[in-house]
PDB file of N, CA and C in Angstrom:
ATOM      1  N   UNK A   1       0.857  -1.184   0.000  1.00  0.00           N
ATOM      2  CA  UNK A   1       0.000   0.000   0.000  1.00  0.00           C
ATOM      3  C   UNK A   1       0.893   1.234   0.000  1.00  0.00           C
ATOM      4  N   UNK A   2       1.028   1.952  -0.966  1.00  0.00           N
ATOM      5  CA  UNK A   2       1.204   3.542  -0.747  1.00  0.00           C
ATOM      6  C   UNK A   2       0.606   4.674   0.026  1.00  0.00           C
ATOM      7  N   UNK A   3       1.317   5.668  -0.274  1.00  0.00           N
ATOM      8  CA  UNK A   3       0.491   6.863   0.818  1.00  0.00           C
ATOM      9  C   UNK A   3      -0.832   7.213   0.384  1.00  0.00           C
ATOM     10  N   UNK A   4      -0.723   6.963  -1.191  1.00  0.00           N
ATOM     11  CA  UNK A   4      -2.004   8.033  -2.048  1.00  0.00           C
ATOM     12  C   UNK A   4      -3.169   6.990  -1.451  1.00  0.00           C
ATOM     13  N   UNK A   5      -2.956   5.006  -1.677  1.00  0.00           N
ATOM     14  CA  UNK A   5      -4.281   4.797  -1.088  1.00  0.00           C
ATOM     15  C   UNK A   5      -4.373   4.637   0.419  1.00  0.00           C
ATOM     16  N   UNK A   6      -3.577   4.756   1.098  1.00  0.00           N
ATOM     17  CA  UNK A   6      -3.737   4.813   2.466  1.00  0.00           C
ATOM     18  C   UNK A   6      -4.627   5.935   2.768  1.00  0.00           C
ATOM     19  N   UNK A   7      -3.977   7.067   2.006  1.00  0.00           N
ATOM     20  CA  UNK A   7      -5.102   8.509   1.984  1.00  0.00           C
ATOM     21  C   UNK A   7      -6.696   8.080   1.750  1.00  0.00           C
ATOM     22  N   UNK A   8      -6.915   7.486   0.929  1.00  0.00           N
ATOM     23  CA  UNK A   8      -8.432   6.588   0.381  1.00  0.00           C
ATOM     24  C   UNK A   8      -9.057   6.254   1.228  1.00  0.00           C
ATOM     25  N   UNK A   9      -8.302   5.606   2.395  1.00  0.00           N
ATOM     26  CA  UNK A   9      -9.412   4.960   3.262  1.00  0.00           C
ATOM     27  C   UNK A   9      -9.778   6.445   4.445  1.00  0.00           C
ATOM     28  N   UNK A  10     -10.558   5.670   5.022  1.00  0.00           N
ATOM     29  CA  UNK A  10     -11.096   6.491   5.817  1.00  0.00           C
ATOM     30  C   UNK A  10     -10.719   6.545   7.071  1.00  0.00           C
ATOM     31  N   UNK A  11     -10.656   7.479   8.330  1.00  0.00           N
ATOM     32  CA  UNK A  11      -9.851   8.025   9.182  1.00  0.00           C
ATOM     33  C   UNK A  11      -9.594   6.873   9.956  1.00  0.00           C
ATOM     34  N   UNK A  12     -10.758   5.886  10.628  1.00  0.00           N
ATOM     35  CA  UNK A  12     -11.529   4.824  11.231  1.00  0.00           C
ATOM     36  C   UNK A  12     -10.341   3.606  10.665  1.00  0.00           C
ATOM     37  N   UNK A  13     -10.548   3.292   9.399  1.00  0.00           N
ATOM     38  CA  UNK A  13      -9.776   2.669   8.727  1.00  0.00           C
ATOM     39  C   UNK A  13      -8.689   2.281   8.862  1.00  0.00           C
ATOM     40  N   UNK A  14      -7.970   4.124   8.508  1.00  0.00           N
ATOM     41  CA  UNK A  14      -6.040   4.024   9.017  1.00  0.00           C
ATOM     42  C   UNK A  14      -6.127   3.459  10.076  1.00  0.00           C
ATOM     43  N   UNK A  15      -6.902   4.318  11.642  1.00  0.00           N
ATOM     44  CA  UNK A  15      -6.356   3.835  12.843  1.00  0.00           C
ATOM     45  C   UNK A  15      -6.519   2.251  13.487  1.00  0.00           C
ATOM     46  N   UNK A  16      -7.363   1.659  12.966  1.00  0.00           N
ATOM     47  CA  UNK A  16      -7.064   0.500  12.867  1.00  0.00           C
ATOM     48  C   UNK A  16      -5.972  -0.523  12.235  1.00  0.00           C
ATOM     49  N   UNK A  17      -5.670  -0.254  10.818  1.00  0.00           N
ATOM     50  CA  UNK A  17      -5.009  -0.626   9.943  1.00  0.00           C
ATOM     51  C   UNK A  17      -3.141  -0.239  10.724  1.00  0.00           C
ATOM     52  N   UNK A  18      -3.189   0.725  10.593  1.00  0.00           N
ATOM     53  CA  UNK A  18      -1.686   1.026  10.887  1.00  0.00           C
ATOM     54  C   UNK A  18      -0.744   0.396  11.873  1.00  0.00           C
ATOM     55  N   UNK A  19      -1.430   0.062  12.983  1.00  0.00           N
ATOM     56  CA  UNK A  19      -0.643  -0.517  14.022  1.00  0.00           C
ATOM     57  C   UNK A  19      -0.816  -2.013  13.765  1.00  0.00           C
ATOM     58  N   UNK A  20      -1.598  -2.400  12.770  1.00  0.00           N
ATOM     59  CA  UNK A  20      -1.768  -3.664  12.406  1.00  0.00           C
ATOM     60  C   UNK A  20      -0.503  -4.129  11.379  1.00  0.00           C
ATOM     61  N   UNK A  21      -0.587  -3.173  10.468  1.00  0.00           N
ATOM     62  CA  UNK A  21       0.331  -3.140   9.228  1.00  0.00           C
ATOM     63  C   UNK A  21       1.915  -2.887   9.093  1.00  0.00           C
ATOM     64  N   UNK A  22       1.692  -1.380  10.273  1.00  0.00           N
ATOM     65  CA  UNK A  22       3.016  -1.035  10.210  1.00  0.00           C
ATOM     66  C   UNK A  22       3.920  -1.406  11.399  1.00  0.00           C
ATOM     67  N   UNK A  23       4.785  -1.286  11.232  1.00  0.00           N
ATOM     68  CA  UNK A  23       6.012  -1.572  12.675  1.00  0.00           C
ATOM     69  C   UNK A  23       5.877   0.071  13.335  1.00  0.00           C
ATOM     70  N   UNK A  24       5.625  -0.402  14.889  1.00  0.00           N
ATOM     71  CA  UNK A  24       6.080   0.695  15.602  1.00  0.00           C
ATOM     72  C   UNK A  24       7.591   1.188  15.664  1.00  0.00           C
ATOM     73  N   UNK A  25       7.464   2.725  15.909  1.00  0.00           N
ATOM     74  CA  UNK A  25       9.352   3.185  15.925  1.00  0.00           C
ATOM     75  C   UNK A  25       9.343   3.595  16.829  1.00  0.00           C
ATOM     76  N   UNK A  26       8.341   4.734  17.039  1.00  0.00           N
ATOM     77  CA  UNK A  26       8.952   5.707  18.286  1.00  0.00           C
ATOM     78  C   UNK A  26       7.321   6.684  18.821  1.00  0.00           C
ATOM     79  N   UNK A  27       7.827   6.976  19.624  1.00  0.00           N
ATOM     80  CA  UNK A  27       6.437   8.356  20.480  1.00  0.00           C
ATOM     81  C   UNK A  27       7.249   9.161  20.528  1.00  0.00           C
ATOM     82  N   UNK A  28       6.201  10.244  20.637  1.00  0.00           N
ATOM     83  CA  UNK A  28       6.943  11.759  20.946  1.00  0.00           C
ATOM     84  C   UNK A  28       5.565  12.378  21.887  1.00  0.00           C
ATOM     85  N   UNK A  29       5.652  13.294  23.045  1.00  0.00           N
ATOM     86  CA  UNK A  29       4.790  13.938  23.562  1.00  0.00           C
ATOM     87  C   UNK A  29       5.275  15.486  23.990  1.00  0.00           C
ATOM     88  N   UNK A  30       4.435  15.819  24.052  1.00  0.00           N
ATOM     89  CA  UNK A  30       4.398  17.677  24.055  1.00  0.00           C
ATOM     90  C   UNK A  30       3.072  17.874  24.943  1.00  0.00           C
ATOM     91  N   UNK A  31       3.093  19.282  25.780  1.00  0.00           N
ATOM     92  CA  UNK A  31       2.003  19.299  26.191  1.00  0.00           C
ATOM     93  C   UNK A  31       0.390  19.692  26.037  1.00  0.00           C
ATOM     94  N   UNK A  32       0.278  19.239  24.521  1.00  0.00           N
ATOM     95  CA  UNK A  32      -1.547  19.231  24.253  1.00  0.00           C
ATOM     96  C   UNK A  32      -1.464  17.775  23.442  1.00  0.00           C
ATOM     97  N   UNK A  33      -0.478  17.077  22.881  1.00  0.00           N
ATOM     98  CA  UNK A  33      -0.365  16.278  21.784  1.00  0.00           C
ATOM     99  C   UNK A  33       0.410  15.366  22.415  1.00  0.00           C
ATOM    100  N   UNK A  34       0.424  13.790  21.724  1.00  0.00           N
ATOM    101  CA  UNK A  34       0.751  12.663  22.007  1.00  0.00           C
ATOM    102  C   UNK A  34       0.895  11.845  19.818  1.00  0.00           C
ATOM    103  N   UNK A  35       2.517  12.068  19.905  1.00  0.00           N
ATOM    104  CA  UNK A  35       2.449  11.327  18.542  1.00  0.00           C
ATOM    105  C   UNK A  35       3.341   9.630  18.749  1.00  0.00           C
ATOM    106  N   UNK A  36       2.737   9.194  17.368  1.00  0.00           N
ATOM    107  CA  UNK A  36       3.295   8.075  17.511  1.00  0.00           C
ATOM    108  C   UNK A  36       3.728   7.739  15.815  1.00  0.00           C
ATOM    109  N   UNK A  37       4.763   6.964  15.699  1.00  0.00           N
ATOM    110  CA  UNK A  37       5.406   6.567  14.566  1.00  0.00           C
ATOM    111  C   UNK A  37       5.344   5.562  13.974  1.00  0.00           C
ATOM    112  N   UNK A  38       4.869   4.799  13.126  1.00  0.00           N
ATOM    113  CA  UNK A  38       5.336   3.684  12.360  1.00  0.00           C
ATOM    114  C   UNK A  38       5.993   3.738  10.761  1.00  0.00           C
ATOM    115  N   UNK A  39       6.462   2.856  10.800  1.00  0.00           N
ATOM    116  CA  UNK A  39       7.100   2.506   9.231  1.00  0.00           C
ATOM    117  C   UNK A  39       6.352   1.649   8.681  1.00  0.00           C
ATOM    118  N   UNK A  40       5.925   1.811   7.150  1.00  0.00           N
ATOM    119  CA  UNK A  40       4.924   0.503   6.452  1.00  0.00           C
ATOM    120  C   UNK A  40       5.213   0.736   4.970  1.00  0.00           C
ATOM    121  N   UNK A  41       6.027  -0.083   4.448  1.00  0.00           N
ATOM    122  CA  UNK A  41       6.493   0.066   3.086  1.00  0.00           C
ATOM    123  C   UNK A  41       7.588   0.675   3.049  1.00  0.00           C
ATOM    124  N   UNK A  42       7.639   1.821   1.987  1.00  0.00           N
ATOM    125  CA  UNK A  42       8.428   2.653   2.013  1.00  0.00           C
ATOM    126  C   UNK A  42       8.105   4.364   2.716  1.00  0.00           C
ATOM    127  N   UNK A  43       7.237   4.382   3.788  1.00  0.00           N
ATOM    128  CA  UNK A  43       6.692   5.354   4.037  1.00  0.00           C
ATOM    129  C   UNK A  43       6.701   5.264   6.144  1.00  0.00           C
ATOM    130  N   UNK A  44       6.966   6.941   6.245  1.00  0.00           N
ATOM    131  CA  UNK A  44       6.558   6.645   7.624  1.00  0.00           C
ATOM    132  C   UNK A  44       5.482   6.956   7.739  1.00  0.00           C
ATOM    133  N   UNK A  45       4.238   6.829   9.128  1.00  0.00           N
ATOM    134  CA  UNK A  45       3.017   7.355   9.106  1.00  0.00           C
ATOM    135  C   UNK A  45       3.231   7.938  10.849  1.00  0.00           C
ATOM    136  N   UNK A  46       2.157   9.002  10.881  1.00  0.00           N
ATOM    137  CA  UNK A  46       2.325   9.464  12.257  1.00  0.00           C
ATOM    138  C   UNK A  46       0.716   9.685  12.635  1.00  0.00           C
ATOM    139  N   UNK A  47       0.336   8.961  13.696  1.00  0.00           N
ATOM    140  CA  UNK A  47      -1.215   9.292  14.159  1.00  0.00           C
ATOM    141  C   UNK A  47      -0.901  10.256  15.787  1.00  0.00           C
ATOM    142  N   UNK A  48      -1.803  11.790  15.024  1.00  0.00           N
ATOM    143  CA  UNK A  48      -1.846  12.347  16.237  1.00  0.00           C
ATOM    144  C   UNK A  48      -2.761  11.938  17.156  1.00  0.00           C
ATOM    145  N   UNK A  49      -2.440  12.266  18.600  1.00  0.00           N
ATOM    146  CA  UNK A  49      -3.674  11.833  19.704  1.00  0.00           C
ATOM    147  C   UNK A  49      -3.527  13.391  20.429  1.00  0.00           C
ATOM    148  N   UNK A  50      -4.879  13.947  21.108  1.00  0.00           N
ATOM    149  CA  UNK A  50      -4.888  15.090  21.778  1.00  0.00           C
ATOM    150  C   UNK A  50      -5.575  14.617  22.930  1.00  0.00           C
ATOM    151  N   UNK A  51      -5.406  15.554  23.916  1.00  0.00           N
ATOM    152  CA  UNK A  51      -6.121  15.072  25.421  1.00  0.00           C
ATOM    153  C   UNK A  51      -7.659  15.385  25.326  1.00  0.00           C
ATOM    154  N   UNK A  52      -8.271  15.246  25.543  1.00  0.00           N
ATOM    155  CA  UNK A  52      -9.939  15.433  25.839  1.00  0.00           C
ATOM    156  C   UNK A  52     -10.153  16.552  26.582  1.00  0.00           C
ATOM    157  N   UNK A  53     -10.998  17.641  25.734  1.00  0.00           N
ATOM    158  CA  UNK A  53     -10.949  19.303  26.941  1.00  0.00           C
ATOM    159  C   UNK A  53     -11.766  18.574  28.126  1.00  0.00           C
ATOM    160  N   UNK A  54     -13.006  17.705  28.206  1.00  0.00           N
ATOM    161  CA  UNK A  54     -13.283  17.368  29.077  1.00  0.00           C
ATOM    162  C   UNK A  54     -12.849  16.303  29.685  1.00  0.00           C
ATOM    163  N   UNK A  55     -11.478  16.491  30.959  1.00  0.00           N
ATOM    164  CA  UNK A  55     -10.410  15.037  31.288  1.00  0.00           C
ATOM    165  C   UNK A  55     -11.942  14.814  32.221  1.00  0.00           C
ATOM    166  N   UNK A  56     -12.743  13.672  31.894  1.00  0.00           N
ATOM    167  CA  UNK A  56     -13.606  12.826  32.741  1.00  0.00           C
ATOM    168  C   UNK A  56     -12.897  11.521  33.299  1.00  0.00           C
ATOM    169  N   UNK A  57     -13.371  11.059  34.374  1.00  0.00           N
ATOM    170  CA  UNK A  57     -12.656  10.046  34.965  1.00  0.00           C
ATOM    171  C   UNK A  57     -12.639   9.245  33.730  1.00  0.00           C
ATOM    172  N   UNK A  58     -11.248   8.558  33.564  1.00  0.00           N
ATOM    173  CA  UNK A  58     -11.610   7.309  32.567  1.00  0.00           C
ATOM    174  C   UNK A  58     -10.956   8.093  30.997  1.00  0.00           C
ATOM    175  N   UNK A  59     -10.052   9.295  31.173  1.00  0.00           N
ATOM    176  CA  UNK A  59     -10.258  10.213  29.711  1.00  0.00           C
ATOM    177  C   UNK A  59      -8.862   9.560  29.220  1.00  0.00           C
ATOM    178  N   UNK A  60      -8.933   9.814  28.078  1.00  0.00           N
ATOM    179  CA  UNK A  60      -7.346   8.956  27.336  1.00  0.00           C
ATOM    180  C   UNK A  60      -6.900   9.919  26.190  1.00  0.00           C
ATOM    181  N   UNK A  61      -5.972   9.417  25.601  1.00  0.00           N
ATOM    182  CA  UNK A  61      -5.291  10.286  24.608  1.00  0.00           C
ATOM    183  C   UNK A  61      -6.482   9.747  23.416  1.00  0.00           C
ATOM    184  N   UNK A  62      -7.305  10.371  22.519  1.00  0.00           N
ATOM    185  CA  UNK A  62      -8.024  10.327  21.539  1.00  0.00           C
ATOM    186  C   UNK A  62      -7.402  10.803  19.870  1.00  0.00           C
ATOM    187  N   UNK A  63      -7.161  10.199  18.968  1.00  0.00           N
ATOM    188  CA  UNK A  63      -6.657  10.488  17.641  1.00  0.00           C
ATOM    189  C   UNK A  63      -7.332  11.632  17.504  1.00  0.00           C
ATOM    190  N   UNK A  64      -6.811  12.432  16.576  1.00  0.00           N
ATOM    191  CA  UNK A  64      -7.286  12.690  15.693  1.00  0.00           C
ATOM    192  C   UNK A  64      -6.490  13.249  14.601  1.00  0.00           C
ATOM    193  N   UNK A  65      -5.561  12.544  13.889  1.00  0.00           N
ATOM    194  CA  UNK A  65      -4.818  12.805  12.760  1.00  0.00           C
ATOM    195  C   UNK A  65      -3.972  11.992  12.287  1.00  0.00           C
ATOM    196  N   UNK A  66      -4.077  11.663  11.067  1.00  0.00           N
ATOM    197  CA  UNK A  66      -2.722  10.634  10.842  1.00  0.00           C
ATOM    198  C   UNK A  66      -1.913  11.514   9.163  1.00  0.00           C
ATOM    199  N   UNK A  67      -0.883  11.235   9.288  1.00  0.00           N
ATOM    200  CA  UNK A  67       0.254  11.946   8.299  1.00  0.00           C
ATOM    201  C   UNK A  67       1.276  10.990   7.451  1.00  0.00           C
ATOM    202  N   UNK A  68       1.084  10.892   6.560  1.00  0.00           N
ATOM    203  CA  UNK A  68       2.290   9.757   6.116  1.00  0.00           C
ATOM    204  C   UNK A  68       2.907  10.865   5.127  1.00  0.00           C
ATOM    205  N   UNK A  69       4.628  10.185   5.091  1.00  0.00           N
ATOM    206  CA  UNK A  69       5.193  10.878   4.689  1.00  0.00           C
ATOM    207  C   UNK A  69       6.323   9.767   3.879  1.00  0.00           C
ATOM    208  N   UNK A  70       6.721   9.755   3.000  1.00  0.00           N
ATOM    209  CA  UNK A  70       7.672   8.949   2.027  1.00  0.00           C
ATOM    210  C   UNK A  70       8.908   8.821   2.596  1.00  0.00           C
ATOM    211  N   UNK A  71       9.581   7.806   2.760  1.00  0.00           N
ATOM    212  CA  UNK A  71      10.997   7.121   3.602  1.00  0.00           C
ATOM    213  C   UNK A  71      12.079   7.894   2.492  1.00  0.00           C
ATOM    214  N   UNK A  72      12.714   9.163   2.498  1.00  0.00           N
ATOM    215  CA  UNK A  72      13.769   9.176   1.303  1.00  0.00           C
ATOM    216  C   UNK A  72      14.553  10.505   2.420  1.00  0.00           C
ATOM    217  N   UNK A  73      15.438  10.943   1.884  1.00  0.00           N
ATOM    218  CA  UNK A  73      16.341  11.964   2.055  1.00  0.00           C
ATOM    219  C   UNK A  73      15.948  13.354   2.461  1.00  0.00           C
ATOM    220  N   UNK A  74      14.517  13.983   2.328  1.00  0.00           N
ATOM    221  CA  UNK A  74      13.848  15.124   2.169  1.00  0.00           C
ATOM    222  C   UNK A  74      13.540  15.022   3.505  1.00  0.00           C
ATOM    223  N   UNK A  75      13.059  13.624   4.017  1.00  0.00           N
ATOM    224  CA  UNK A  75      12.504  13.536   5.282  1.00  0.00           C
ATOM    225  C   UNK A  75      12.813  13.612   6.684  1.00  0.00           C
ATOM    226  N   UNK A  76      14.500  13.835   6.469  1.00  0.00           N
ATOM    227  CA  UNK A  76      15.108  13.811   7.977  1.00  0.00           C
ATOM    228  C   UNK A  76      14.439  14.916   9.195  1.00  0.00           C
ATOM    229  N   UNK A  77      14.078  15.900   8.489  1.00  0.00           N
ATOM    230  CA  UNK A  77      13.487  17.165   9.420  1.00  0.00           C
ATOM    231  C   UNK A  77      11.959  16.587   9.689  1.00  0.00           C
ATOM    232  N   UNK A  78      11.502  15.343   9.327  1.00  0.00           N
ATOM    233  CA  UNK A  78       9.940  14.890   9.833  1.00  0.00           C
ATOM    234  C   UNK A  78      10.417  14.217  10.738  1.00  0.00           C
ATOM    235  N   UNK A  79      11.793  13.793  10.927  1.00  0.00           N
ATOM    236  CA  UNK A  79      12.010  12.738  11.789  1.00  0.00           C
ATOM    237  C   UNK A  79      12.769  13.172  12.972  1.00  0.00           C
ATOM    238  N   UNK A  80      13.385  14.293  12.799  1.00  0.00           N
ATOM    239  CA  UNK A  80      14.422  14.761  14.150  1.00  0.00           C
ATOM    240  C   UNK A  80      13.619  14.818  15.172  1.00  0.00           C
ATOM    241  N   UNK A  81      12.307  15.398  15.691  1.00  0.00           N
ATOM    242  CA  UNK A  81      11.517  15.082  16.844  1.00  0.00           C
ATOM    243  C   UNK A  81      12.025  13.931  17.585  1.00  0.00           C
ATOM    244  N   UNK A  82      11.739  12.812  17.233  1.00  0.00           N
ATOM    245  CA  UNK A  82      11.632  11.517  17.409  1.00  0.00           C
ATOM    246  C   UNK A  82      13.560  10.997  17.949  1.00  0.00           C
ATOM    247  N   UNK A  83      14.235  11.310  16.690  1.00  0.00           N
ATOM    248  CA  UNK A  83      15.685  11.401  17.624  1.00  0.00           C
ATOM    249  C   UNK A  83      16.356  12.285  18.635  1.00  0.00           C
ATOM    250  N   UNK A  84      15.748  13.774  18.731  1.00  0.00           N
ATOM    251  CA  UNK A  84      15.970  14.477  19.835  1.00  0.00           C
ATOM    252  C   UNK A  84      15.649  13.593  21.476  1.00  0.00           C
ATOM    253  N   UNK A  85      14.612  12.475  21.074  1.00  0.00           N
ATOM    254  CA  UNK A  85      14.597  12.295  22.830  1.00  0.00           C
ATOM    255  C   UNK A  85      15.002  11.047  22.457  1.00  0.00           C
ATOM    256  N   UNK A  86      15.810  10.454  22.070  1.00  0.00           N
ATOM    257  CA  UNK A  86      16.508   9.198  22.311  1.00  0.00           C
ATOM    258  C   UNK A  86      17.877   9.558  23.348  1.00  0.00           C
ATOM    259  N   UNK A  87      17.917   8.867  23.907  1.00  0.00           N
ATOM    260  CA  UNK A  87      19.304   8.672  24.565  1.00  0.00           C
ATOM    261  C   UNK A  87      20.051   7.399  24.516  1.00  0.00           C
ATOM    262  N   UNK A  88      20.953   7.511  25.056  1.00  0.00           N
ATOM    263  CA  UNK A  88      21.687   5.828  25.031  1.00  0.00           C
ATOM    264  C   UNK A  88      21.049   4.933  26.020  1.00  0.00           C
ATOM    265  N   UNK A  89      20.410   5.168  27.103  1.00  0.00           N
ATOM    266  CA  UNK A  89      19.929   4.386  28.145  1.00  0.00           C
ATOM    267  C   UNK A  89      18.723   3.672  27.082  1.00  0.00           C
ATOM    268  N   UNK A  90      18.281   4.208  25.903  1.00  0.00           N
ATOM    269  CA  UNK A  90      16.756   3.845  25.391  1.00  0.00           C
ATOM    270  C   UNK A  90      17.546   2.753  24.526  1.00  0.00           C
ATOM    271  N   UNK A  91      18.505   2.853  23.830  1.00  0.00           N
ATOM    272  CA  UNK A  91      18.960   2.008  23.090  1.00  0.00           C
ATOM    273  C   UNK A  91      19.678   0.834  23.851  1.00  0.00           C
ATOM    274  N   UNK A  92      19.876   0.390  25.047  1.00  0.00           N
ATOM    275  CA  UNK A  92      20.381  -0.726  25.652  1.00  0.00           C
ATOM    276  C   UNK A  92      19.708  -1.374  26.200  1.00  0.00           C
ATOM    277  N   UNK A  93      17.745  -0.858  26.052  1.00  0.00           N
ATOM    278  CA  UNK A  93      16.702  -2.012  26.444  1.00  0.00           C
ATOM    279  C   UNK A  93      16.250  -3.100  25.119  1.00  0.00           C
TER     280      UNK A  93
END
């Protein structure tokens, strides 16, 4: 699958599909947003999650966005997030 029909399906779709399909890499969090990374093909994909304005008992990180972007040379600046919080302690588990 490419990006153009991954785009095709519908929002419901990806977020099911992706963590099925693709390999997890990495998270990143900030304070309104919660991202997450996979690789699937030749492409990375990123599904945003935001907090719920109403935190009710029971509230979780909720999607709402996913981004794919093509695995090549152009892409290192989609990806530095994701290596800024690595350290060496993450790489010896």
């Amino acid at each position: 699958m490419n990006v153009q029909q991954l785009n095709e399906l519908t929002f419901s779709e990806q977020l099911v599909l992706i963590p099925i399909k693709g390999r997890f890499i990495a998270e990143r969090q900030g304070s309104d947003r919660h991202v997450k990374l996979y690789y699937w093909g030749n492409h990375f994909i990123e599904i945003y999650y935001r907090w719920p304005l109403n935190r009710g008992l029971g509230a979780h990180w909720e999607p709402y966005q996913v981004s794919a972007f093509v695995d090549n040379a152009g892409c290192a600046d989609r990806l530095t997030p994701y290596v800024e919080q690595l350290t060496l302690c993450d790489l010896q588990k």
